[in-house]
C-alpha atoms as a PDB file:
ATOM      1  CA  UNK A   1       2.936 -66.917 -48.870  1.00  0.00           C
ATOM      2  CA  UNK A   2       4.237 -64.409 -46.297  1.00  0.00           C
ATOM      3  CA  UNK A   3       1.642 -63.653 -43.522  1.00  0.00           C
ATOM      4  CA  UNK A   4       1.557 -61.577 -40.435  1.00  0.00           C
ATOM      5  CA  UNK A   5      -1.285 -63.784 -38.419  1.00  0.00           C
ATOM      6  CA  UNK A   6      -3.016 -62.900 -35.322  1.00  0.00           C
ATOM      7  CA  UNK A   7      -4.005 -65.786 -32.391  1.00  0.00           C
ATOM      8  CA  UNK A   8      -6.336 -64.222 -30.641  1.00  0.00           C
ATOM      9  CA  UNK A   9      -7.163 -61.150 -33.159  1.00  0.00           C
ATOM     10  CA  UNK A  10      -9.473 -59.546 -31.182  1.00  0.00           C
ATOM     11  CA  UNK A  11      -7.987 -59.235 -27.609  1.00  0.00           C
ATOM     12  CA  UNK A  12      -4.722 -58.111 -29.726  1.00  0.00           C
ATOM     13  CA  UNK A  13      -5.947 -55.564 -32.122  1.00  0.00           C
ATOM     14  CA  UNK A  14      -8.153 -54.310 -29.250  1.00  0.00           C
ATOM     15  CA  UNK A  15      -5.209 -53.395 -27.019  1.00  0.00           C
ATOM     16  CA  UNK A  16      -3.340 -51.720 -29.589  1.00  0.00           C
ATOM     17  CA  UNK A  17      -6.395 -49.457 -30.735  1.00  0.00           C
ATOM     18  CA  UNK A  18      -6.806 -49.197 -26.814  1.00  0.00           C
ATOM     19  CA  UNK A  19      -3.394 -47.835 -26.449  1.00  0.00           C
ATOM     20  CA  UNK A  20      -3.684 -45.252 -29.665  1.00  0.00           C
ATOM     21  CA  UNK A  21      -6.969 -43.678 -28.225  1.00  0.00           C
ATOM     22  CA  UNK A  22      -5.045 -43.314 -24.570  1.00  0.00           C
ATOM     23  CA  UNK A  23      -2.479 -41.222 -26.656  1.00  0.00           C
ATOM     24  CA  UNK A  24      -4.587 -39.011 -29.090  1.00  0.00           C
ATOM     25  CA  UNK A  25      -2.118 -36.081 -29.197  1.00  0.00           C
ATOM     26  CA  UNK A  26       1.858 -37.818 -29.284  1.00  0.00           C
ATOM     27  CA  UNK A  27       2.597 -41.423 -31.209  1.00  0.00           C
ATOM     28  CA  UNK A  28       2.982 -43.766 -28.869  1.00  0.00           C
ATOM     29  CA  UNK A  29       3.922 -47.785 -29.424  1.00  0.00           C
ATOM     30  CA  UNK A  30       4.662 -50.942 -28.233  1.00  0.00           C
ATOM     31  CA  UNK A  31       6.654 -54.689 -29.073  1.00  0.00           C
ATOM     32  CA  UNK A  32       4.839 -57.395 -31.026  1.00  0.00           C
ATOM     33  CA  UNK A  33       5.001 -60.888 -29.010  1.00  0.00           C
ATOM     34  CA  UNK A  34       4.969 -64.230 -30.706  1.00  0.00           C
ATOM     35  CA  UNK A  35       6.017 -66.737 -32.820  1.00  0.00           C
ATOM     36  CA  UNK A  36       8.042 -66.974 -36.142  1.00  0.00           C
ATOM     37  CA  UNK A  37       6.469 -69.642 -39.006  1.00  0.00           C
ATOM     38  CA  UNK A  38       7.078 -71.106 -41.680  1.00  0.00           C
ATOM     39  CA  UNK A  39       5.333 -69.009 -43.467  1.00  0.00           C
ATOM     40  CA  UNK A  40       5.877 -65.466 -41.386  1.00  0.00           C
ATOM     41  CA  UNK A  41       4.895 -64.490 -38.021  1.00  0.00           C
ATOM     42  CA  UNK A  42       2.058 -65.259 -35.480  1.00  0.00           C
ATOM     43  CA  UNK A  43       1.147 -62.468 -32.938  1.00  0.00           C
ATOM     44  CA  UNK A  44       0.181 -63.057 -29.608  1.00  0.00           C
ATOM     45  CA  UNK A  45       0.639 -60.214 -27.365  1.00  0.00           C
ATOM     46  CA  UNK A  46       1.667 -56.391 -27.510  1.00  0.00           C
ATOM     47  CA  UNK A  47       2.947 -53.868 -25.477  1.00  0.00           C
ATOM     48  CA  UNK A  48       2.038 -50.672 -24.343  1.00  0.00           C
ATOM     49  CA  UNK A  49       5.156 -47.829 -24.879  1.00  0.00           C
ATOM     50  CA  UNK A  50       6.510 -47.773 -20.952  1.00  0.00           C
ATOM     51  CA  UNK A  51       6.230 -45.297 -18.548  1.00  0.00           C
ATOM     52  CA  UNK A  52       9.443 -44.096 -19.812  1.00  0.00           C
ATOM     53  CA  UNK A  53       8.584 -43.301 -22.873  1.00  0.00           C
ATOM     54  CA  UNK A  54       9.222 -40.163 -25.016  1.00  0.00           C
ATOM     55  CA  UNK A  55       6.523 -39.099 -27.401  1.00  0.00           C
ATOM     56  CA  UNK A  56       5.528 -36.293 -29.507  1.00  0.00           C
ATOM     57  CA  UNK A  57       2.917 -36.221 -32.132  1.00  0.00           C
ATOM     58  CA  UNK A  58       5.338 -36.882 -34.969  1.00  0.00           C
ATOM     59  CA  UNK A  59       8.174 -39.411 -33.189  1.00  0.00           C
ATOM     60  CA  UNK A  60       8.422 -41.762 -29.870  1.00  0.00           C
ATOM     61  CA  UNK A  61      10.936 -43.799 -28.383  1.00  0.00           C
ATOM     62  CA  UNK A  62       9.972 -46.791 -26.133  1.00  0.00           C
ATOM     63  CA  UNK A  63      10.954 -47.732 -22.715  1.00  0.00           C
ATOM     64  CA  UNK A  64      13.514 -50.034 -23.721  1.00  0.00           C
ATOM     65  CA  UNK A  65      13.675 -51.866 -20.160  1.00  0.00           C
ATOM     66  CA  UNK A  66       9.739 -51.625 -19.424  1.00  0.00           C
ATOM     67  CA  UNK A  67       9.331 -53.517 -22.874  1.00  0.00           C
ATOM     68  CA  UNK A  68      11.646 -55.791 -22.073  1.00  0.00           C
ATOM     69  CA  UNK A  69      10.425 -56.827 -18.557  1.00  0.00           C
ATOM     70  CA  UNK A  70       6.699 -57.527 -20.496  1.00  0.00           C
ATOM     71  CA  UNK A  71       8.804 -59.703 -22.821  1.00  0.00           C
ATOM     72  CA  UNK A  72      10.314 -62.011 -20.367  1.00  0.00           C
ATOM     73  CA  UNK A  73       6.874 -62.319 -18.682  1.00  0.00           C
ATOM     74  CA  UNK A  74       5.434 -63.136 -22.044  1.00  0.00           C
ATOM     75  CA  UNK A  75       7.868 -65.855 -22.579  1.00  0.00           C
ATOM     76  CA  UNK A  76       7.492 -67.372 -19.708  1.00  0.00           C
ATOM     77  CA  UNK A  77       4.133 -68.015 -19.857  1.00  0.00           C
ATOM     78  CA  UNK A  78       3.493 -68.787 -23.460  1.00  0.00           C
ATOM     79  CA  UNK A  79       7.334 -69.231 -25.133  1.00  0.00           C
ATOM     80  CA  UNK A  80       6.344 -66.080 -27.235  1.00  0.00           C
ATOM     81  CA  UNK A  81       9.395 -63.687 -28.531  1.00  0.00           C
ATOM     82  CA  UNK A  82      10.286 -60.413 -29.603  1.00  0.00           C
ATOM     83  CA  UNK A  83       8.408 -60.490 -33.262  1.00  0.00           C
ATOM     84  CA  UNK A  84       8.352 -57.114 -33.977  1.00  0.00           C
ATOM     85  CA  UNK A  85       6.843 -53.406 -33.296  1.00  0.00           C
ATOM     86  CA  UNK A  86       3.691 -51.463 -33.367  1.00  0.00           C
ATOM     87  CA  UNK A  87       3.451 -47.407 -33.900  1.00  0.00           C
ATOM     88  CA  UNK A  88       0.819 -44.866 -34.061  1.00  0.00           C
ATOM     89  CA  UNK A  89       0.808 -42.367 -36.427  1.00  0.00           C
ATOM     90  CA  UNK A  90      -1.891 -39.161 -35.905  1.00  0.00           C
ATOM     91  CA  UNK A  91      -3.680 -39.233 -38.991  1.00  0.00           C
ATOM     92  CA  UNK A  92      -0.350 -38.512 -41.575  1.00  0.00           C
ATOM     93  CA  UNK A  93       1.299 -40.213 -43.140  1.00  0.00           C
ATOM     94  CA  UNK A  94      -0.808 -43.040 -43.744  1.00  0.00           C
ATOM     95  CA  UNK A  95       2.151 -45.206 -44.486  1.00  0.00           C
ATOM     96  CA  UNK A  96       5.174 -46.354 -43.030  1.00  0.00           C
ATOM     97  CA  UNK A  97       7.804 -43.342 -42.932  1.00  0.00           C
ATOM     98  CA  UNK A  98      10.930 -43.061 -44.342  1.00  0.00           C
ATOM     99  CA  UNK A  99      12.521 -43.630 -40.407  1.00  0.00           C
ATOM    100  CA  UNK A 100       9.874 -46.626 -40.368  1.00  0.00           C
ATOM    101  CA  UNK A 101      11.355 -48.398 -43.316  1.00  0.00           C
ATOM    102  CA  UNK A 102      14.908 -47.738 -42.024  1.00  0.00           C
ATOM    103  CA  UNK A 103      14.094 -48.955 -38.623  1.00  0.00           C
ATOM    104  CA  UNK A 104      12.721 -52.355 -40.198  1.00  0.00           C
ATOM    105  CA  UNK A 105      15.933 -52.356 -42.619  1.00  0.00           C
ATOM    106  CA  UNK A 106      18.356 -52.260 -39.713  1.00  0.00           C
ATOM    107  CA  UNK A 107      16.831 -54.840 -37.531  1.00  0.00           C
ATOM    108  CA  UNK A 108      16.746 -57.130 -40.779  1.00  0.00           C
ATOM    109  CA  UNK A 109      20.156 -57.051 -41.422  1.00  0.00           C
ATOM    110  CA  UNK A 110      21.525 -56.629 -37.931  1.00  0.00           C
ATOM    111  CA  UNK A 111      23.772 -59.541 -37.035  1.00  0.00           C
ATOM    112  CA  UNK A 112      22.928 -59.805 -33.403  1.00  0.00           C
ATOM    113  CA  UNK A 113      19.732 -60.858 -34.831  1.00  0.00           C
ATOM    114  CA  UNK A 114      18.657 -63.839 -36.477  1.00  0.00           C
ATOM    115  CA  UNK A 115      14.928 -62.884 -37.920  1.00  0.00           C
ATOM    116  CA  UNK A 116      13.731 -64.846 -40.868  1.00  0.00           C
ATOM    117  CA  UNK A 117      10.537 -62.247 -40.848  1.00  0.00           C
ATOM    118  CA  UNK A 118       9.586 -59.187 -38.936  1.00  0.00           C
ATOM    119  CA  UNK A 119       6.565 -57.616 -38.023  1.00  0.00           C
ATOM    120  CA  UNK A 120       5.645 -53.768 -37.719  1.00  0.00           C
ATOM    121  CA  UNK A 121       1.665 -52.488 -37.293  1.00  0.00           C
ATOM    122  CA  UNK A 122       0.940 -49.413 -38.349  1.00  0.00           C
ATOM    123  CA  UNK A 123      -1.943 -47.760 -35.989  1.00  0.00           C
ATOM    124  CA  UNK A 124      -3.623 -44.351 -37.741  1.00  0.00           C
ATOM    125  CA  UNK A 125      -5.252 -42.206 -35.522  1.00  0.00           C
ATOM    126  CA  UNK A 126      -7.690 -40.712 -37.697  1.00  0.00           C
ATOM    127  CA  UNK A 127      -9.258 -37.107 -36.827  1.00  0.00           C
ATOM    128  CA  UNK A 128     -12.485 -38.716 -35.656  1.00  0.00           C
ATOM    129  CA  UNK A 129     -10.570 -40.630 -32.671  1.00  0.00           C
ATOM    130  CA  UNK A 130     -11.120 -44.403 -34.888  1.00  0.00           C
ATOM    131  CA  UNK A 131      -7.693 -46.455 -35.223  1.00  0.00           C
ATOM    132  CA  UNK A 132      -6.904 -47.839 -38.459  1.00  0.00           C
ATOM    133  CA  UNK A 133      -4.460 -50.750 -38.003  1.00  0.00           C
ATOM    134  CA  UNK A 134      -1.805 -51.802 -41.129  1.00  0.00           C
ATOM    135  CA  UNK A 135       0.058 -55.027 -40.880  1.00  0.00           C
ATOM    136  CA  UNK A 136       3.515 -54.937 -42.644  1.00  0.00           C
ATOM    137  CA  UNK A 137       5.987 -57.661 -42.736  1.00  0.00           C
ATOM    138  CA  UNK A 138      10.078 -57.681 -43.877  1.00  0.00           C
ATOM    139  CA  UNK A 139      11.207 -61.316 -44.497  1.00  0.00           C
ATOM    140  CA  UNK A 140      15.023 -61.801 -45.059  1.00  0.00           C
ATOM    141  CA  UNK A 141      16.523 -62.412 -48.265  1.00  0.00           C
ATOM    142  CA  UNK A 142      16.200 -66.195 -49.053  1.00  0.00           C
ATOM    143  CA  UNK A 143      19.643 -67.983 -48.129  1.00  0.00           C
ATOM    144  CA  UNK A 144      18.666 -69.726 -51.233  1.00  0.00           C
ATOM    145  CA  UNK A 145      19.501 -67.055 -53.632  1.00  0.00           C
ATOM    146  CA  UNK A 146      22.752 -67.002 -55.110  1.00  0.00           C
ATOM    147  CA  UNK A 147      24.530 -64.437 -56.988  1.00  0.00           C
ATOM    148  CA  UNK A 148      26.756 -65.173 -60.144  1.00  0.00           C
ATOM    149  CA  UNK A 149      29.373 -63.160 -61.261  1.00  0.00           C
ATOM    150  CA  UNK A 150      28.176 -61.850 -64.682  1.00  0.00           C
END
């Protein structure tokens, strides 16, 4: 069973919805923090998007550096990693996006890294200013599997 799991739910899913409401008219996101399991991935911490930050209400690019600096901190106080990546999306579409799927495909089956599962949350801002949150999670192809010529 593959299974995006969340320590301390609350404080988490809190500060995510937190960060949504703070950005009601551009998409705004963050990193996931935690730990990969047997089984998939346990989330412990998020990021905001950095004060450097592009957004508008249909795309945004982190701060690359300001995420990265709330990583190391992370990791040095609880041994959490980089697990994966949470998004808003204002209302449409209610679903990951095309560029969401790609993003996800690329960091699977980038070399440089070495994930055995990734995370991505999907945060809807809905009309009415409430925050829907979607857990989605890419596992690797099993090194299991082989292929036979046919």
């Amino acid at each position: 069973m593959i299974k995006l799991d969340f320590r301390a739910r609350t404080p988490v899913l809190t500060q995510i919805q937190h960060y949504c409401k703070s950005s009601p008219e551009n998409e705004t996101g963050g990193i996931l923090m935690g730990f990969q399991t047997a089984n998939g991935i346990e989330v412990v911490a998020a990021s905001d998007a950095g004060p450097n930050a592009t957004a508008n209400p249909g795309h945004f690019v982190r701060d690359t550096a300001h995420c990265a600096q709330i990583l190391a901190k992370e990791f040095a106080v609880s041994g959490a990693d980089y697990i994966g990546e949470w998004h808003s999306h204002l209302a449409t579409p209610a679903h990951p996006s095309a560029g969401d799927l790609l993003t996800l495909a690329r960091i699977m089956l980038d070399p440089d890294y070495n994930f055995g599962y990734f995370g991505m949350i999907l945060a809807i801002l809905t009309p009415s200013g409430s925050v829907r949150l979607q857990g989605y999670l890419a596992s690797r192809p099993s090194q299991d599997r082989r292929e036979y010529p046919h």
